[in-house]
Protein backbone atom coordinates (compact mmCIF):
# COMPACT_ATOMS: atom_id res chain seq x y z
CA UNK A 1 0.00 0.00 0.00
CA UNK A 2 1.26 3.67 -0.64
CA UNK A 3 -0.66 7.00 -0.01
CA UNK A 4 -0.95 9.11 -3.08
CA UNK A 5 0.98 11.88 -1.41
CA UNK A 6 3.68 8.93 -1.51
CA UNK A 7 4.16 8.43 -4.88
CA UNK A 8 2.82 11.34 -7.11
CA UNK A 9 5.05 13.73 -8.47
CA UNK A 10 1.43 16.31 -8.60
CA UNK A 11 -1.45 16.38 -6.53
CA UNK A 12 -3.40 19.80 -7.53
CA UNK A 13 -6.81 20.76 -7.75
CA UNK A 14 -8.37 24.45 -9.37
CA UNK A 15 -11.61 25.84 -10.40
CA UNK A 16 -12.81 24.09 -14.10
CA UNK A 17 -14.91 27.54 -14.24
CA UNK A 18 -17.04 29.14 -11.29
CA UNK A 19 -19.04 25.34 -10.81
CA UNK A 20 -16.73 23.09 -11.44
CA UNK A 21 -13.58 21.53 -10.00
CA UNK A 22 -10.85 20.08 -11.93
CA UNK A 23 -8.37 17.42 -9.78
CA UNK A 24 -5.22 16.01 -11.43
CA UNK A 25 -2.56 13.40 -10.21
CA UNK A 26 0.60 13.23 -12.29
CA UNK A 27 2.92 10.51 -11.76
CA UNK A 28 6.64 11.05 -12.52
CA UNK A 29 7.10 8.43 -15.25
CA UNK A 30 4.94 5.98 -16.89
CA UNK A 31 5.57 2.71 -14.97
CA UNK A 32 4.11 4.32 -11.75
CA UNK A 33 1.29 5.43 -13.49
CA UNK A 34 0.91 2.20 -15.11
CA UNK A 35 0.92 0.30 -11.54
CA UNK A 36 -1.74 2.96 -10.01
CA UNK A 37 -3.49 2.21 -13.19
CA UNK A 38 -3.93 -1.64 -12.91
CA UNK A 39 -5.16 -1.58 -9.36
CA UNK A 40 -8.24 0.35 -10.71
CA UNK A 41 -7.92 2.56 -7.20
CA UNK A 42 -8.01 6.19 -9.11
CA UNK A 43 -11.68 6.23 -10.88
CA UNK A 44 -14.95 7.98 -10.96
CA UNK A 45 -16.01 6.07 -7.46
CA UNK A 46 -13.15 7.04 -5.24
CA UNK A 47 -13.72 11.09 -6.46
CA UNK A 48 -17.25 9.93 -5.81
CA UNK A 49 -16.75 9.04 -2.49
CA UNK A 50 -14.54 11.34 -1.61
CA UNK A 51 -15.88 14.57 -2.53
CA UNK A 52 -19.75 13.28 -2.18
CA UNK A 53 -20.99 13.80 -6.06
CA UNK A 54 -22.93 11.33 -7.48
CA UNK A 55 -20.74 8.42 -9.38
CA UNK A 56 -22.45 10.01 -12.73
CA UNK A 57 -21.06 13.66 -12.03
CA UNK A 58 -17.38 12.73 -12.26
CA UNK A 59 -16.14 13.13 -16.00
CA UNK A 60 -12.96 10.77 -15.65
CA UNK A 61 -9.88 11.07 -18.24
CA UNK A 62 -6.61 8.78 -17.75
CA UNK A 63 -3.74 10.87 -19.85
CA UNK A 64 -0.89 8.50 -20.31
CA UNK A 65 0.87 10.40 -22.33
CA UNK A 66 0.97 12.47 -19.75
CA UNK A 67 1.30 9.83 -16.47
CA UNK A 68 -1.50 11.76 -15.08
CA UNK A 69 -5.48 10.95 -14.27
CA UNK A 70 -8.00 13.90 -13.77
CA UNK A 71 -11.05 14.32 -12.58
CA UNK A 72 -13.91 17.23 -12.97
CA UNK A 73 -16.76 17.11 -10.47
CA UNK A 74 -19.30 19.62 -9.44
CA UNK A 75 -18.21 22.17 -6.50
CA UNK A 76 -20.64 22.06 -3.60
CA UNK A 77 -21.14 26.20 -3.62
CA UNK A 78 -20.19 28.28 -6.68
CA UNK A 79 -16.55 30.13 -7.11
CA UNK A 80 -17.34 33.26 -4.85
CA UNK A 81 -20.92 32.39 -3.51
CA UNK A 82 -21.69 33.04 -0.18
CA UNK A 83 -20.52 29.80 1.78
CA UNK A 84 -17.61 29.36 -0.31
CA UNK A 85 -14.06 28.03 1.33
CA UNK A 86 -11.71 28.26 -1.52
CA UNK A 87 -12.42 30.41 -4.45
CA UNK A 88 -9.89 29.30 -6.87
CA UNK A 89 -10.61 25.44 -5.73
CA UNK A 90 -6.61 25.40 -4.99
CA UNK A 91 -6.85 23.29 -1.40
CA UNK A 92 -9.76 20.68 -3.20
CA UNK A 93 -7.32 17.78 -3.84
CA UNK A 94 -6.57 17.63 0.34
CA UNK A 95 -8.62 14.12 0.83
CA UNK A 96 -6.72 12.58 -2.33
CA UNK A 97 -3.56 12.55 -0.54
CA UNK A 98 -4.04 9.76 2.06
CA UNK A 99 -5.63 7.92 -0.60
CA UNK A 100 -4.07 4.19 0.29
CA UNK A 101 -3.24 2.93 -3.70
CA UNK A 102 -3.01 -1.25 -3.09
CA UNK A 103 0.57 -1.27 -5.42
């Protein structure tokens, strides 16, 4: 096992406009990604989980060109709205990084 904070090179999260949140996890090269990959750990469910969306909200992409996966889910309160905690969405990716990865 190995927390994400571990063994990613980038764990960063922004806004993906004023509703949206966009969070990435780049890997330094591609045999680390690969390994995270197989074990099917990073995926719509865990950002699911996680961040309390429904499964269906979480558009998904896996970039291996790029040794990174991404995820874009809905932000609880709008960029700015009264409520909010973090209006660029910088501090979202927090809960990701002691994410146990079964390697």
């Amino acid at each position: 096992m190995a927390l994400i904070r571990d063994i990613a090179q980038v764990c960063k999260s922004k806004n993906a406009g004023p509703f949206e949140l966009t969070i990435d996890v780049v890997f330094e090269d591609r045999a680390m990604f690969e390994r995270v990959r197989a074990t099917g750990a990073l995926g719509p469910p865990l950002f699911a989980r996680l961040y309390g969306v429904d499964v269906n909200d979480v558009l998904f992409t896996e970039f291996p060109a790029g040794n990174a996966f991404k995820a874009t889910i809905p932000r609880a309160v709008g960029s700015g709205d009264v409520g909010d905690t973090d209006v660029y969405g910088a501090q979202q990716h927090a809960p990701l990084l002691d994410v146990d990865i079964p390697l």
